[in-house]
C-alpha atoms as a PDB file:
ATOM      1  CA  UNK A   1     -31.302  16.196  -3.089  1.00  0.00           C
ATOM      2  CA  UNK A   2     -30.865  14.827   0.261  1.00  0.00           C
ATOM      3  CA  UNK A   3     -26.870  15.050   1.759  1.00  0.00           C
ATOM      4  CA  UNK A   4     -25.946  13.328   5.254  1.00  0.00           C
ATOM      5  CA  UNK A   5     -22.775  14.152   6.511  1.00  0.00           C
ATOM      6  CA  UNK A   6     -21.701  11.765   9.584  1.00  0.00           C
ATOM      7  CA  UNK A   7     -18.711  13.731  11.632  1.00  0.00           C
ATOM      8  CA  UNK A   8     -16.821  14.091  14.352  1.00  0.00           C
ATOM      9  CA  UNK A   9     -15.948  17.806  13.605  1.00  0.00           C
ATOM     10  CA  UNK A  10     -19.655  18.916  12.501  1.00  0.00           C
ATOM     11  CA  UNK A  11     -18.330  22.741  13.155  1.00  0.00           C
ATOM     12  CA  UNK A  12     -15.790  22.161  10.612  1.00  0.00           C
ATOM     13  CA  UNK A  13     -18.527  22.032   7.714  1.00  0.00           C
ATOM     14  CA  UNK A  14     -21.013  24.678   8.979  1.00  0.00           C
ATOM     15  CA  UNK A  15     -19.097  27.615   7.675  1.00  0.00           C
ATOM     16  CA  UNK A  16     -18.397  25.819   4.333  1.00  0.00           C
ATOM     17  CA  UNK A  17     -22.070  24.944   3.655  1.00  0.00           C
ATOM     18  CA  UNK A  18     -23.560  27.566   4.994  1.00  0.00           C
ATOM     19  CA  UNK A  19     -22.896  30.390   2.660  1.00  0.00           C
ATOM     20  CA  UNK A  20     -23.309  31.395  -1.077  1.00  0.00           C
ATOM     21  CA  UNK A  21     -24.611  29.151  -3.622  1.00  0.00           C
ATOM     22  CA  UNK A  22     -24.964  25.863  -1.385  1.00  0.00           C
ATOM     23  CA  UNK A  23     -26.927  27.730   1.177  1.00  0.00           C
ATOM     24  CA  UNK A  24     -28.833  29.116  -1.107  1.00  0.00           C
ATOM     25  CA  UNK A  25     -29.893  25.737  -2.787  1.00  0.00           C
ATOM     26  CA  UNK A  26     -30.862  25.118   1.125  1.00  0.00           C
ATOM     27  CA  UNK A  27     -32.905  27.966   1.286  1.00  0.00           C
ATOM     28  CA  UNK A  28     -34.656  27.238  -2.401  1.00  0.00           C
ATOM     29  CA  UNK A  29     -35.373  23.694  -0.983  1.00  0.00           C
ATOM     30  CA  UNK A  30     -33.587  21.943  -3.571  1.00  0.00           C
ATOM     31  CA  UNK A  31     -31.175  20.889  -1.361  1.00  0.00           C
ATOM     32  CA  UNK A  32     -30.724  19.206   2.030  1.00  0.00           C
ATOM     33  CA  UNK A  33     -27.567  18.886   4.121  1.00  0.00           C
ATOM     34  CA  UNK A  34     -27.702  17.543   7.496  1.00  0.00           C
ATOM     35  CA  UNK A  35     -24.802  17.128   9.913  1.00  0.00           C
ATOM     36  CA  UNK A  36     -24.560  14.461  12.512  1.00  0.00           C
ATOM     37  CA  UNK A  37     -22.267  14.367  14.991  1.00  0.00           C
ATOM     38  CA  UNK A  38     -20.285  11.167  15.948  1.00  0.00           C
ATOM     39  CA  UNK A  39     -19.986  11.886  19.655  1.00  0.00           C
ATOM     40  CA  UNK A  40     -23.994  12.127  20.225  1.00  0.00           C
ATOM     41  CA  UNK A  41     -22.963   8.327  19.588  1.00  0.00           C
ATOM     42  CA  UNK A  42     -20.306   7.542  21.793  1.00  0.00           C
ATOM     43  CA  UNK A  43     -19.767   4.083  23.563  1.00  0.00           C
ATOM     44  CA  UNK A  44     -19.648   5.666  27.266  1.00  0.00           C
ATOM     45  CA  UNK A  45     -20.194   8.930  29.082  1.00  0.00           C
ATOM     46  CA  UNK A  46     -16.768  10.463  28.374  1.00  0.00           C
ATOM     47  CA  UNK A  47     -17.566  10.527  24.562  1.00  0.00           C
ATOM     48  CA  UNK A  48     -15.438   7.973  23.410  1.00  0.00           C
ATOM     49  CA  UNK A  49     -15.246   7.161  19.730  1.00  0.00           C
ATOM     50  CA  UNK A  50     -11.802   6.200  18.736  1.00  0.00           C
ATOM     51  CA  UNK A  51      -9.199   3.590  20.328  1.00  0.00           C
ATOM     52  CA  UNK A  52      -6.121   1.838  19.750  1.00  0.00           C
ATOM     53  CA  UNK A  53      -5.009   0.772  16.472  1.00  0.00           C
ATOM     54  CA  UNK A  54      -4.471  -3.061  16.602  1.00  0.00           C
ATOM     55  CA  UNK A  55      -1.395  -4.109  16.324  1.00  0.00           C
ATOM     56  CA  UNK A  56       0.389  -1.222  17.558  1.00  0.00           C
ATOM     57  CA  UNK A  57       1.553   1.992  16.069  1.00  0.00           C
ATOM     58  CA  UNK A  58       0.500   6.045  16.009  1.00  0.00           C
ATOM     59  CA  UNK A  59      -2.716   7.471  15.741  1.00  0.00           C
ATOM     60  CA  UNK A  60      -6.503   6.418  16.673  1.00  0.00           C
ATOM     61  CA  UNK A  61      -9.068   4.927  14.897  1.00  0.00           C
ATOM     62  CA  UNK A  62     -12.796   5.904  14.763  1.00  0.00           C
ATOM     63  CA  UNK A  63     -14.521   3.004  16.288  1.00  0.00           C
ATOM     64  CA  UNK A  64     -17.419   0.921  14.529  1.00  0.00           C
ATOM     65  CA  UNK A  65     -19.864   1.532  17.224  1.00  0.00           C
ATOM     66  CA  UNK A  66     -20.597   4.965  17.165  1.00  0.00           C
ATOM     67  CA  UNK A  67     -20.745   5.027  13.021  1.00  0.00           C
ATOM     68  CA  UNK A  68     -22.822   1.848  12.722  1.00  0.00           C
ATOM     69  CA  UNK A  69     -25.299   3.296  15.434  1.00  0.00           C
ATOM     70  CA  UNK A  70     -25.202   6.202  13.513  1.00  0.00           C
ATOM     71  CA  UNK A  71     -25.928   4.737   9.613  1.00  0.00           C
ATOM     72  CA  UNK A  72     -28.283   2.414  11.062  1.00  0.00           C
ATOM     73  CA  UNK A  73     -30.544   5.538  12.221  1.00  0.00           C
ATOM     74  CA  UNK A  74     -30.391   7.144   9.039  1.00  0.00           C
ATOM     75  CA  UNK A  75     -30.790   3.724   7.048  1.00  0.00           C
ATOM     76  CA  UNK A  76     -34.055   3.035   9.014  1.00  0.00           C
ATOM     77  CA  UNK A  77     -35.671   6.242   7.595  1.00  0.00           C
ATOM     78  CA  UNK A  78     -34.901   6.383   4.068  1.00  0.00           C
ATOM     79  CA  UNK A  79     -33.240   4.125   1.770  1.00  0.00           C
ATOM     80  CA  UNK A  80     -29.977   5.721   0.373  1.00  0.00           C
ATOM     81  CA  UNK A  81     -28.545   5.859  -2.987  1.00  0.00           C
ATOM     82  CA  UNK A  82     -24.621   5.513  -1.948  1.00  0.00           C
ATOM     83  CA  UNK A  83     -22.794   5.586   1.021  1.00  0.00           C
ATOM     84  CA  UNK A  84     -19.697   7.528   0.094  1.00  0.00           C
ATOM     85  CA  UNK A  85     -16.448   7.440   2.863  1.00  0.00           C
ATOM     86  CA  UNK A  86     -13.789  10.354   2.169  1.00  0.00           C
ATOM     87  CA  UNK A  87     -10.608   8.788   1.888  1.00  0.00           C
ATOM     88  CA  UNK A  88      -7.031   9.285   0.317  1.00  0.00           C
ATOM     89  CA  UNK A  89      -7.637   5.677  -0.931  1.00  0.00           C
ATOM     90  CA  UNK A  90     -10.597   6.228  -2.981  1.00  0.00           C
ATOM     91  CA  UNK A  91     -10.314   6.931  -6.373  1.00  0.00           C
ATOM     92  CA  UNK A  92      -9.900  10.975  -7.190  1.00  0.00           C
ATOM     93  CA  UNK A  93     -12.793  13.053  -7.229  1.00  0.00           C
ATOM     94  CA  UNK A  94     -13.529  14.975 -10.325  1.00  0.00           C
ATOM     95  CA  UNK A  95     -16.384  16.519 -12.807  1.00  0.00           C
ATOM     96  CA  UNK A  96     -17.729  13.576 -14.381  1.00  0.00           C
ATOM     97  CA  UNK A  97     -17.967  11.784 -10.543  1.00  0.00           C
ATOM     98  CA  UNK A  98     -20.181  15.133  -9.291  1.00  0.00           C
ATOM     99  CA  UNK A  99     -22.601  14.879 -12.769  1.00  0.00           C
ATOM    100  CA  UNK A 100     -23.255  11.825 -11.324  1.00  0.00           C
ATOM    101  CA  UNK A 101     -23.956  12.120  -8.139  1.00  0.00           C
ATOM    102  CA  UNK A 102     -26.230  15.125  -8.767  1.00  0.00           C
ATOM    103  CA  UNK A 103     -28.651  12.242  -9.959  1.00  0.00           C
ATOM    104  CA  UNK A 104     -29.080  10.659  -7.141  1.00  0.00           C
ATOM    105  CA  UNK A 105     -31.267  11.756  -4.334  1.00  0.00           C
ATOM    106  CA  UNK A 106     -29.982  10.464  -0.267  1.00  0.00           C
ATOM    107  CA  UNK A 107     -26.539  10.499  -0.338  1.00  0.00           C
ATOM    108  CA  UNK A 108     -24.202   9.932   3.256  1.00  0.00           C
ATOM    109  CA  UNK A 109     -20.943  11.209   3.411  1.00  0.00           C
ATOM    110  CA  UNK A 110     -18.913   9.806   5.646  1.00  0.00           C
ATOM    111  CA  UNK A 111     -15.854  11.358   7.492  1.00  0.00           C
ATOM    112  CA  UNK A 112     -12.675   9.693   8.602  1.00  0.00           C
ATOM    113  CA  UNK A 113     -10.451  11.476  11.160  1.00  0.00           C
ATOM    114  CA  UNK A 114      -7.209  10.630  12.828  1.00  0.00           C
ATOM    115  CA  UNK A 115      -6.397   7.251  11.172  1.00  0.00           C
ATOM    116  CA  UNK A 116      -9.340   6.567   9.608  1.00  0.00           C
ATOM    117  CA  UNK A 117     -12.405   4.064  10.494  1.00  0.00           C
ATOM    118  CA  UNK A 118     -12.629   0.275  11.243  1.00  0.00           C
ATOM    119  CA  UNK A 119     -12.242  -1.296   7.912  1.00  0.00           C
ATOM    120  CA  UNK A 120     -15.121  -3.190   9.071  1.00  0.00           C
ATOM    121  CA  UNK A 121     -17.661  -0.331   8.563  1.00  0.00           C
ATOM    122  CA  UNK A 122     -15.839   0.299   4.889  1.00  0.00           C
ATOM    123  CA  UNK A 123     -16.972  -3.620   4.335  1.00  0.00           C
ATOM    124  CA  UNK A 124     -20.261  -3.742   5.882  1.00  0.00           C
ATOM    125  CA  UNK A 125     -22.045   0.234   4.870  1.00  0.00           C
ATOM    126  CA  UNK A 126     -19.822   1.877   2.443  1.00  0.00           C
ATOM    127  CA  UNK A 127     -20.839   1.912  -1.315  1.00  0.00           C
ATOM    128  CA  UNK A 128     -18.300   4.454  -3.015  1.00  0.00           C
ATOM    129  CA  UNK A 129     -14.900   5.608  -1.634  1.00  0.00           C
ATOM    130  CA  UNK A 130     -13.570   9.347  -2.871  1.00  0.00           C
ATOM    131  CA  UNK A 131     -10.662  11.313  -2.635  1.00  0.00           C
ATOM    132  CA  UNK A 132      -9.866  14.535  -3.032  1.00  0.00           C
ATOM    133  CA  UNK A 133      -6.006  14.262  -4.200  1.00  0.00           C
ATOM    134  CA  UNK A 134      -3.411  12.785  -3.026  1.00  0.00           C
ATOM    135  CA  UNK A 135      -2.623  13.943   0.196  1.00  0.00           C
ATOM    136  CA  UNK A 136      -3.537  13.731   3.601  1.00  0.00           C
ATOM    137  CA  UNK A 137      -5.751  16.093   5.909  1.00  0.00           C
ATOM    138  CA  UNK A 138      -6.797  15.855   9.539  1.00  0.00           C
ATOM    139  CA  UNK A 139     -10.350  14.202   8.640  1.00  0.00           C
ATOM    140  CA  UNK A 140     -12.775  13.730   5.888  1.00  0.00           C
ATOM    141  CA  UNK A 141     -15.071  17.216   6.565  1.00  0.00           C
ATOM    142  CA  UNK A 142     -13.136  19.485   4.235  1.00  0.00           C
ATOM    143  CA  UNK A 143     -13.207  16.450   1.192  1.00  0.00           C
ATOM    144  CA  UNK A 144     -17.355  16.012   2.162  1.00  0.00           C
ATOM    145  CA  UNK A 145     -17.425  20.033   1.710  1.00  0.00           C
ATOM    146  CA  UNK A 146     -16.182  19.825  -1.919  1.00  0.00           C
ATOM    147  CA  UNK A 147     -17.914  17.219  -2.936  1.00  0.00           C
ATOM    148  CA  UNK A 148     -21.599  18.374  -1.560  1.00  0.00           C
ATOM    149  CA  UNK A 149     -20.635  21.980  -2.553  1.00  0.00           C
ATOM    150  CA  UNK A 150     -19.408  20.359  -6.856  1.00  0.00           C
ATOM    151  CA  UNK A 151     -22.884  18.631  -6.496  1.00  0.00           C
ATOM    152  CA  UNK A 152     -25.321  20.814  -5.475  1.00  0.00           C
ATOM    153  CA  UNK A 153     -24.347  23.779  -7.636  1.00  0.00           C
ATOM    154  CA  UNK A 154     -25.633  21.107 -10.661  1.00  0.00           C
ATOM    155  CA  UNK A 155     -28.679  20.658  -9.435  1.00  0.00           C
ATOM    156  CA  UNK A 156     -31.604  22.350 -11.614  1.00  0.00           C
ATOM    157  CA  UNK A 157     -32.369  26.089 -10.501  1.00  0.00           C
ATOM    158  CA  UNK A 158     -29.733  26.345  -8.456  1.00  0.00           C
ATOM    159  CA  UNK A 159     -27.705  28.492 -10.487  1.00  0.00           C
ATOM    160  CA  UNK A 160     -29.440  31.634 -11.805  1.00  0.00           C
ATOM    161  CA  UNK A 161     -28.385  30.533 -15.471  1.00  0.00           C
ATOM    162  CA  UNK A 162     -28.784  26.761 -16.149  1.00  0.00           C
ATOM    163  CA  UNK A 163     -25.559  27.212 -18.617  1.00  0.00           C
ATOM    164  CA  UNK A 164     -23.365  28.521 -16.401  1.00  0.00           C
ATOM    165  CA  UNK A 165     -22.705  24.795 -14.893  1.00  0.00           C
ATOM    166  CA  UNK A 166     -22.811  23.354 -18.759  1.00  0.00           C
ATOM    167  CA  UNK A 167     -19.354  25.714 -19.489  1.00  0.00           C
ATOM    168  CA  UNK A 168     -17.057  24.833 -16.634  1.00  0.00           C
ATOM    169  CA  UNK A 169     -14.301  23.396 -16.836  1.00  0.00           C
ATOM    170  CA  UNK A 170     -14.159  20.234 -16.851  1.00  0.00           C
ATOM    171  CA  UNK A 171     -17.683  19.310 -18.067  1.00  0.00           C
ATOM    172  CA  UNK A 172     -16.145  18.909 -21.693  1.00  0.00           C
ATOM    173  CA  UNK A 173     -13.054  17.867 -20.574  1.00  0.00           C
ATOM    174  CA  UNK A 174     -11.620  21.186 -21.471  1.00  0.00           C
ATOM    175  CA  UNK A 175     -10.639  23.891 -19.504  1.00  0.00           C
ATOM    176  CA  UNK A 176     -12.676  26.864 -19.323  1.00  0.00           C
ATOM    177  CA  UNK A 177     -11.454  29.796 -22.074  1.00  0.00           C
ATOM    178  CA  UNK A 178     -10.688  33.330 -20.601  1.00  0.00           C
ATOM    179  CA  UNK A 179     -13.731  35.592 -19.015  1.00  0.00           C
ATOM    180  CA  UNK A 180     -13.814  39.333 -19.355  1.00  0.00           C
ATOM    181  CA  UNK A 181     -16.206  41.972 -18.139  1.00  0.00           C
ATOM    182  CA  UNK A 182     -16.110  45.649 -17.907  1.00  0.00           C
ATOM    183  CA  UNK A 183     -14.525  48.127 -18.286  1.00  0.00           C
ATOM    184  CA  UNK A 184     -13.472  47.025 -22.314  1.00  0.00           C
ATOM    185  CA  UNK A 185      -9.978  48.567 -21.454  1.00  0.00           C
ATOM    186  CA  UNK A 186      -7.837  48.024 -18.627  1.00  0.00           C
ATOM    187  CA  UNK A 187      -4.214  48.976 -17.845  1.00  0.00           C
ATOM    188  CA  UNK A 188      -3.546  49.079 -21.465  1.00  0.00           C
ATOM    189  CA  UNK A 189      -4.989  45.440 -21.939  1.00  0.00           C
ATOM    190  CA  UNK A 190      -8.774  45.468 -24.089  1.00  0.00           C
ATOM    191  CA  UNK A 191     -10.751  42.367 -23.998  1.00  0.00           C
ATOM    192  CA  UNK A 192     -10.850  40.705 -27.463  1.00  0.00           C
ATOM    193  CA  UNK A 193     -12.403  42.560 -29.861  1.00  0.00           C
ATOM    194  CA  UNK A 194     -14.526  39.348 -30.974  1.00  0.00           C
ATOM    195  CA  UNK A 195     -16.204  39.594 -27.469  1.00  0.00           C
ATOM    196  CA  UNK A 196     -17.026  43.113 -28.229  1.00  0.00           C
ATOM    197  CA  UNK A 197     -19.184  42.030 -31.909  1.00  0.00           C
ATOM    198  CA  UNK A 198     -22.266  41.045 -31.118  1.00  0.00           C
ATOM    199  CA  UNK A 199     -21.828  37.814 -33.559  1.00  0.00           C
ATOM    200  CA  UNK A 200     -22.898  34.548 -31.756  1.00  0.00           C
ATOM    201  CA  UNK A 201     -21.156  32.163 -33.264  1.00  0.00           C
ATOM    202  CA  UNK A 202     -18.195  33.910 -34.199  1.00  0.00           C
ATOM    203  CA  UNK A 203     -17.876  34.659 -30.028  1.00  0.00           C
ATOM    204  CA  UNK A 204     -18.638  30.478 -29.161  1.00  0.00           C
ATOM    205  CA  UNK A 205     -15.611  29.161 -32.129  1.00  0.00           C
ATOM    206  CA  UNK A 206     -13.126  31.564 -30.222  1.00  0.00           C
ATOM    207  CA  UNK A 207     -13.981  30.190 -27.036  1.00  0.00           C
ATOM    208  CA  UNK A 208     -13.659  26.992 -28.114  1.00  0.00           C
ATOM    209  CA  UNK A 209     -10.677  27.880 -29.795  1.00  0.00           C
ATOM    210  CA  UNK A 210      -9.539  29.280 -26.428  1.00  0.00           C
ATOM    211  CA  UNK A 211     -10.544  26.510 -24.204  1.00  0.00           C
ATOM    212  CA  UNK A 212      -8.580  23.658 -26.292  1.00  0.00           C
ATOM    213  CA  UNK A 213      -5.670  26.223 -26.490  1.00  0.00           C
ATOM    214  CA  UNK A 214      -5.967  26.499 -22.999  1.00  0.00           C
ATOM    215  CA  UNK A 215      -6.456  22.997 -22.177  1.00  0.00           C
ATOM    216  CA  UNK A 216      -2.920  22.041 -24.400  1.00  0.00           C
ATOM    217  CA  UNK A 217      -1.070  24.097 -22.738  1.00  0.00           C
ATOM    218  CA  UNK A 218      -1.898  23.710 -18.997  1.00  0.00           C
ATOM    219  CA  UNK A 219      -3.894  20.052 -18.725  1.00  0.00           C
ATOM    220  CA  UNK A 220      -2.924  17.773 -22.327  1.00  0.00           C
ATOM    221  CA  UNK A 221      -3.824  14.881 -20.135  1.00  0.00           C
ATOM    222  CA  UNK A 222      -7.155  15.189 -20.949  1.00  0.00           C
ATOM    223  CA  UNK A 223      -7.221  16.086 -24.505  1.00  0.00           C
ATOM    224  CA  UNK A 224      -7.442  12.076 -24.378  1.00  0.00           C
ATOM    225  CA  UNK A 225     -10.873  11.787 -23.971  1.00  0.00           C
ATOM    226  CA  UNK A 226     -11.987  13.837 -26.178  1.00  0.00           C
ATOM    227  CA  UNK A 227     -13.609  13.353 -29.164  1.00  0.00           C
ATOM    228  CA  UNK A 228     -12.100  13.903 -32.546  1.00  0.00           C
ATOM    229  CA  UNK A 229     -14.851  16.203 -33.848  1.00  0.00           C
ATOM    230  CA  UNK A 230     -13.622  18.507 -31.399  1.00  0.00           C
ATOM    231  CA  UNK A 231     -10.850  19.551 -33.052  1.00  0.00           C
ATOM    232  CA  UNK A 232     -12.170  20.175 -36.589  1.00  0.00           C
ATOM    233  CA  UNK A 233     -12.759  23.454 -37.506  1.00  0.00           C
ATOM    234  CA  UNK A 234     -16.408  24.972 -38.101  1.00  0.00           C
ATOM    235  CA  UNK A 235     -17.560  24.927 -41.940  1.00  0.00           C
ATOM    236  CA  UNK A 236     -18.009  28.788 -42.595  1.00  0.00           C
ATOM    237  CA  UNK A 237     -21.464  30.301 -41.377  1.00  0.00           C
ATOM    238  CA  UNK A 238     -21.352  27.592 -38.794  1.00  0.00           C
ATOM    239  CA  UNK A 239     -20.682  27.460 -34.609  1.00  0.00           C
ATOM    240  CA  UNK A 240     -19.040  24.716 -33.927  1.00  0.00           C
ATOM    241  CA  UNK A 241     -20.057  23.873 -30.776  1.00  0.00           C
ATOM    242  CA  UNK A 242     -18.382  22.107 -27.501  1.00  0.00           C
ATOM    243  CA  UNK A 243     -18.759  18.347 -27.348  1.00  0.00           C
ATOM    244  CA  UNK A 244     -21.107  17.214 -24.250  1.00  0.00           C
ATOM    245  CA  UNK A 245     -20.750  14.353 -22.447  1.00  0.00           C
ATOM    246  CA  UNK A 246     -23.300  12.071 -20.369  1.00  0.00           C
ATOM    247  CA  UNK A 247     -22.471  12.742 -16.729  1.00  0.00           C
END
C-alpha cells in the first residue's frame, strides 16, 4: 500500500512514520509513504503558498496553486483510490474507516494548515474528508500520522501475529479486555487465575466477558451496534467467540 502525504510541514511527519511498526512495514515493503512538500510548489521565489482570506478576517489560506500542481504530478503517475483532506469538518475517524482503507492501494493525504485550503481544491481533487475529533490543531500532519500509522499496522504481515490486529479494540466494537504478563503476582495483585489454566475456551468467554464488561462501563455508546448474539452466553463445552465485522 501506497500513502502520499502532500505538506507544508513534511518534518512534522518524519519522526512519526519513521519508527516502530510503520517503519517497519516500510522496510518489509508492504508499505509506502512518501512526503511532498508544498513549498517545492510555490507560486514565486519567496515560497509563497498561502494568502489572504477573502473577505477579510484572521488567518491564511493554503492557496490552490501549489496543491493542484502538486496532485496533478502524482495523478499523472498512478491512478489513486481516494484523495483524503484532514479536516475538523470531516466526519470522525475511527476503526471501521482504517479496515477500509487498508484495502485500497494509492491513497493521498492531504494536509491543511493555518485556515485550511481553497474550498476549490476540496471541490475539484478531494474524495473523502476525515477528522480526528473535534478540535483544532495547527495543520493536518499529526491527523495524516494517525490515520497512515491505524492503516498500515492492518496490512497482512505487518504485525508479527496476524491476530493481534483482529482483538483491538474497536474491531468488534468492544473494547479490548485487560492484558497481563509476568510476573503472575505483583504488589499483592495476581493475574486471574483463568489466564493461568491452560483451557482455551474457558480463557476466550472471560475475555469476552471482560471486554463487554469493559465496554458498559467506559464506552455503552457502542454496545449499539452490536449484535445480539453477542451477549448470549456460551452453551457449556463451547467458546463463544467475538462477533466480526466486515471492515
Amino acid at each position: 500500500m501506497r500513502f502520499d502525504i502532500v505538506t507544508c510541514q513534511p518534518e512534522l511527519l518524519r519522526s512519526p512514520l519513521g519508527y516502530s511498526i510503520v517503519q517497519r512495514a516500510q522496510d518489509k515493503g508492504l508499505a509506502e509513504i512518501h512526503l511532498h512538500d508544498l513549498r517545492q510548489f510555490a507560486i514565486n521565489k519567496h515560497g509563497q503558498i498561502d494568502d489572504y482570506v477573502f473577505g477579510g478576517g484572521a488567518g491564511m489560506v493554503l492557496r490552490p496553486e501549489p496543491i493542484a500542481a502538486c496532485l496533478d504530478g502524482l495523478l499523472a503517475q498512478r491512478p489513486y483510490d481516494a484523495i483524503i483532506y484532514l479536516t475538523p469538518d470531516g466526519p470522525t475517524f475511527n476503526q471501521r474507516t482504517a479496515n477500509r482503507l487498508s484495502l485500497l492501494q494509492n491513497v493521498i493525504l492531504l494536509c491543511g494548515h493555518y485556515k485550511g485550503v481553497d474550498e476549490r481544491i476540496r471541490e475539484e481533487y478531494v474524495t473523502e474528508e476525515i477528522s480526528i475529533g473535534d478540535f483544532v490543531l495547527s495543520g493536518g500532519e499529526l491527523g495524516a500520522a494517525v490515520v497512515a500509522d491505524a492503516v498500515v499496522r492492518l496490512l497482512p504481515g505487518v504485525l508479527g501475529n496476524e491476530e493481534s490486529a483482529l482483538s483491538d479494540s474497536f474491531q468488534d466494537n468492544l473494547l479490548a479486555p485487560p492484558v497481563y504478563t509476568r510476573p503472575a503476582e505483583w504488589r499483592g495483585r495476581a493475574v486471574p487465575a483463568v489466564l493461568l489454566s491452560g483451557d482455551t475456551p474457558r480463557v476466550e468467554d472471560w475475555r469476552q466477558e471482560q471486554a463487554l464488561e469493559r465496554t458498559r462501563q467506559r464506552r455503552p455508546d457502542l454496545l449499539a451496534d452490536l449484535p445480539a448474539e453477542a451477549f448470549e452466553a456460551p452453551r457449556p463445552g463451547r467458546s463463544r467467540r467475538k462477533p466480526r465485522k466486515n471492515p
